[in-house]
Protein backbone atom coordinates (compact mmCIF):
# COMPACT_ATOMS: atom_id res chain seq x y z
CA UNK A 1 1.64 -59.14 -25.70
CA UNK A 2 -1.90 -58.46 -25.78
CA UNK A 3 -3.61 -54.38 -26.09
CA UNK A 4 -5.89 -53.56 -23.13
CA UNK A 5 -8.91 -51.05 -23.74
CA UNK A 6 -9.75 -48.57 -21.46
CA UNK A 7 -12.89 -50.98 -20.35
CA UNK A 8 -11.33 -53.44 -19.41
CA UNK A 9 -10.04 -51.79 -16.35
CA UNK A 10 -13.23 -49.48 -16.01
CA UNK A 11 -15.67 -53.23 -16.15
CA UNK A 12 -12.88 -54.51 -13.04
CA UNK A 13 -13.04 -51.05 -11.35
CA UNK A 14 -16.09 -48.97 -10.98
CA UNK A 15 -18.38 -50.14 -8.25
CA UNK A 16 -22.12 -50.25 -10.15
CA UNK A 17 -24.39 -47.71 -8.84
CA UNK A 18 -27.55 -50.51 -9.85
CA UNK A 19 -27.74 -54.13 -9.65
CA UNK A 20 -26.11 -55.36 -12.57
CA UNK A 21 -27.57 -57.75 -15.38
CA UNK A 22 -26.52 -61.55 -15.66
CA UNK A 23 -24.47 -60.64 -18.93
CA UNK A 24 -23.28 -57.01 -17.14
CA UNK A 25 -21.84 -59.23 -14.06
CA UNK A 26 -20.17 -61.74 -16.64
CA UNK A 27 -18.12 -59.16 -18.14
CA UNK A 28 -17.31 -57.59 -14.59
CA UNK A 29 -16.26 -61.10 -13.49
CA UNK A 30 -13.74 -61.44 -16.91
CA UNK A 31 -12.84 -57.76 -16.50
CA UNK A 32 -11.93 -58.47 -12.98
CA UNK A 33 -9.69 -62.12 -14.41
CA UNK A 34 -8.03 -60.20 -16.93
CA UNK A 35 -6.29 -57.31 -14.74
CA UNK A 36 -5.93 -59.98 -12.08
CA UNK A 37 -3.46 -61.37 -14.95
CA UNK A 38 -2.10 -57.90 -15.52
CA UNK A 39 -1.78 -57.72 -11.68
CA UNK A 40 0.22 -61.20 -11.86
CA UNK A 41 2.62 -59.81 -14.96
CA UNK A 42 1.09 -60.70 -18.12
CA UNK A 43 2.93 -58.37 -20.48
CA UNK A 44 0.01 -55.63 -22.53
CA UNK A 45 -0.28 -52.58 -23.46
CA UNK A 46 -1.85 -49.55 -24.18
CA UNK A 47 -2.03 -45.64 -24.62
CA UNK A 48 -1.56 -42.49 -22.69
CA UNK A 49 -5.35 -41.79 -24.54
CA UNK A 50 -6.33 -44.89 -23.14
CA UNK A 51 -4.91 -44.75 -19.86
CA UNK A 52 -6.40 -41.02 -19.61
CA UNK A 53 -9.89 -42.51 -20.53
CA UNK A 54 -10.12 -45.26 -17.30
CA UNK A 55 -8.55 -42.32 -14.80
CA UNK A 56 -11.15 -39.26 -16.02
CA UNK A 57 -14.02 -42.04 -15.33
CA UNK A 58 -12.67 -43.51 -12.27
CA UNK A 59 -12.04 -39.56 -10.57
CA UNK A 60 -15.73 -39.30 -11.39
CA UNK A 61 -16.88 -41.97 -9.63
CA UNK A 62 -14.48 -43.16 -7.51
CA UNK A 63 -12.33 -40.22 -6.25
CA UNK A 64 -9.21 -38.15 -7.28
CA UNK A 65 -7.03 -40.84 -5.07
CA UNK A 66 -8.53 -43.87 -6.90
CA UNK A 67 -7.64 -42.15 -10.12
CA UNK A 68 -4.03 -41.20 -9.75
CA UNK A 69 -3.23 -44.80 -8.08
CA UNK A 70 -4.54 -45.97 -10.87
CA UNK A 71 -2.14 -44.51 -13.44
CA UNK A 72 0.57 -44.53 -11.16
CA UNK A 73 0.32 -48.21 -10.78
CA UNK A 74 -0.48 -48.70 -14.49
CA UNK A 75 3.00 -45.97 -15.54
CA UNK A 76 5.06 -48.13 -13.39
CA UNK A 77 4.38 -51.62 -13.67
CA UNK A 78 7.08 -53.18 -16.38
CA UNK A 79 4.65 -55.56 -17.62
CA UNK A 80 2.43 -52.50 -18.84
CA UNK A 81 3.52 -50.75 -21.89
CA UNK A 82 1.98 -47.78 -22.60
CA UNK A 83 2.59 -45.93 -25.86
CA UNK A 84 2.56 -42.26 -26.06
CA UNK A 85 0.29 -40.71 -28.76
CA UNK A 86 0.67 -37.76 -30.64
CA UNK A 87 -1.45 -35.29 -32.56
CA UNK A 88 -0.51 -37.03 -36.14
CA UNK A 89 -1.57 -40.52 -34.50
CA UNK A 90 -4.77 -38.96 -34.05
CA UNK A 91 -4.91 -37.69 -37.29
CA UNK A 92 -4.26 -41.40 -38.41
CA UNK A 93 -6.91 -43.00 -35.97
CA UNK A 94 -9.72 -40.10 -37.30
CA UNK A 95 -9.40 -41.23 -40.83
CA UNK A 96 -9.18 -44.89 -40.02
CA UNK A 97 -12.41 -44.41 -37.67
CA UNK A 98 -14.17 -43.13 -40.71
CA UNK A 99 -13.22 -45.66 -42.59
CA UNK A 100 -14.03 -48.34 -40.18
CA UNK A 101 -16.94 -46.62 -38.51
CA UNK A 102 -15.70 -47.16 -35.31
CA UNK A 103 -14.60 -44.29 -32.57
CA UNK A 104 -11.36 -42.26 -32.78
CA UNK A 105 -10.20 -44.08 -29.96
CA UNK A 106 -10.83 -48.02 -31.40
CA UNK A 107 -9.21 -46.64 -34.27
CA UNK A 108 -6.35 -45.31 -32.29
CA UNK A 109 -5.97 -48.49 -30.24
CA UNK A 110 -6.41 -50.35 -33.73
CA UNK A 111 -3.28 -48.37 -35.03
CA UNK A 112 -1.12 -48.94 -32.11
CA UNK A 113 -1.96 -52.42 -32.52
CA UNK A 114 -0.80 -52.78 -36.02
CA UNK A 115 2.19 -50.58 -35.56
CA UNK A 116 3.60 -53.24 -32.51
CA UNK A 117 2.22 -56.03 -34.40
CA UNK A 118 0.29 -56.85 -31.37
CA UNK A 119 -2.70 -59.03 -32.95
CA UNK A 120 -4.57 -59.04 -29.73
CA UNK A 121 -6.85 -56.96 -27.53
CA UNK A 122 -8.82 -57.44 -24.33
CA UNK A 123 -11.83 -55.35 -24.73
CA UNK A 124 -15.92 -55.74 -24.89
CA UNK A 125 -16.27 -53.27 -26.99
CA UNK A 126 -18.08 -55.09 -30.78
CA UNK A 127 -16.47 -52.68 -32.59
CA UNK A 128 -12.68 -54.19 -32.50
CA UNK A 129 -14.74 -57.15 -33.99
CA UNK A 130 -14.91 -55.03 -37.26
CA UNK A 131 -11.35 -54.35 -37.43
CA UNK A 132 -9.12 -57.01 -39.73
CA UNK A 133 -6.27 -58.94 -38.59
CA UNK A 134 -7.16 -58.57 -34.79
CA UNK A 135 -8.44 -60.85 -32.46
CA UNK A 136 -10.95 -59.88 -29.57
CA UNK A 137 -10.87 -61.79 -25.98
CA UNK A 138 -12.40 -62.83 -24.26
């Protein structure tokens, strides 16, 4: 089982308002591979925080409709496993952000990681390649 940040899914997603860079269309292009693997039932997860990061973004641009379907279809498929998170997981993920330098949330993720022994994560975010004991795909 791998993590999935939040964007992943926003990279496959949003439709660019710009023309997008060489490098910018490479990650949409892996973005877009990687839930097309979700899609197909490889097993990840990640967390209501994360989950509630990709749908506030994609309302925004996208719509209400394109938001809930969204969740809905990431809440019901059994190859997605998303963990809930309470306040003293945050507390956790602040003072492991500090210590990292990284954001509350990459700490968060970070945590649920290490908690499921889950030593992967799809994301393109360079600060999981800070973190110790994880690997970062693509």
């Amino acid at each position: 089982m791998k993590f999935v940040d939040s964007n992943v899914f926003l990279h496959a997603f949003l439709i660019p308002r710009r023309s997008l860079t060489k490098e910018e269309q490479r990650i949409k292009d892996e973005a877009k591979r990687i839930v097309k693997k979700v899609e197909e039932g490889e097993d990840v997860a990640t967390t209501v925080i994360h989950l509630s990061e990709v749908a506030n973004i994609i309302e925004d641009g996208l719509g209400l409709r394109k938001s809930l379907g969204f969740l809905a279809w990431a809440l019901t498929s059994e190859n997605i496993k998303v963990f809930p998170v309470a306040a003293e997981d945050y507390e956790v993920g602040v003072s492991l952000a500090r210590d990292n330098d990284v954001s509350a949330n990459d700490a968060l993720a970070y945590l649920f990681m290490n908690k499921n022994k889950i030593k992967e994560i799809y994301s393109f975010d360079k600060h999981f390649d800070k973190l110790k004991g994880i690997v970062k795909l693509p």
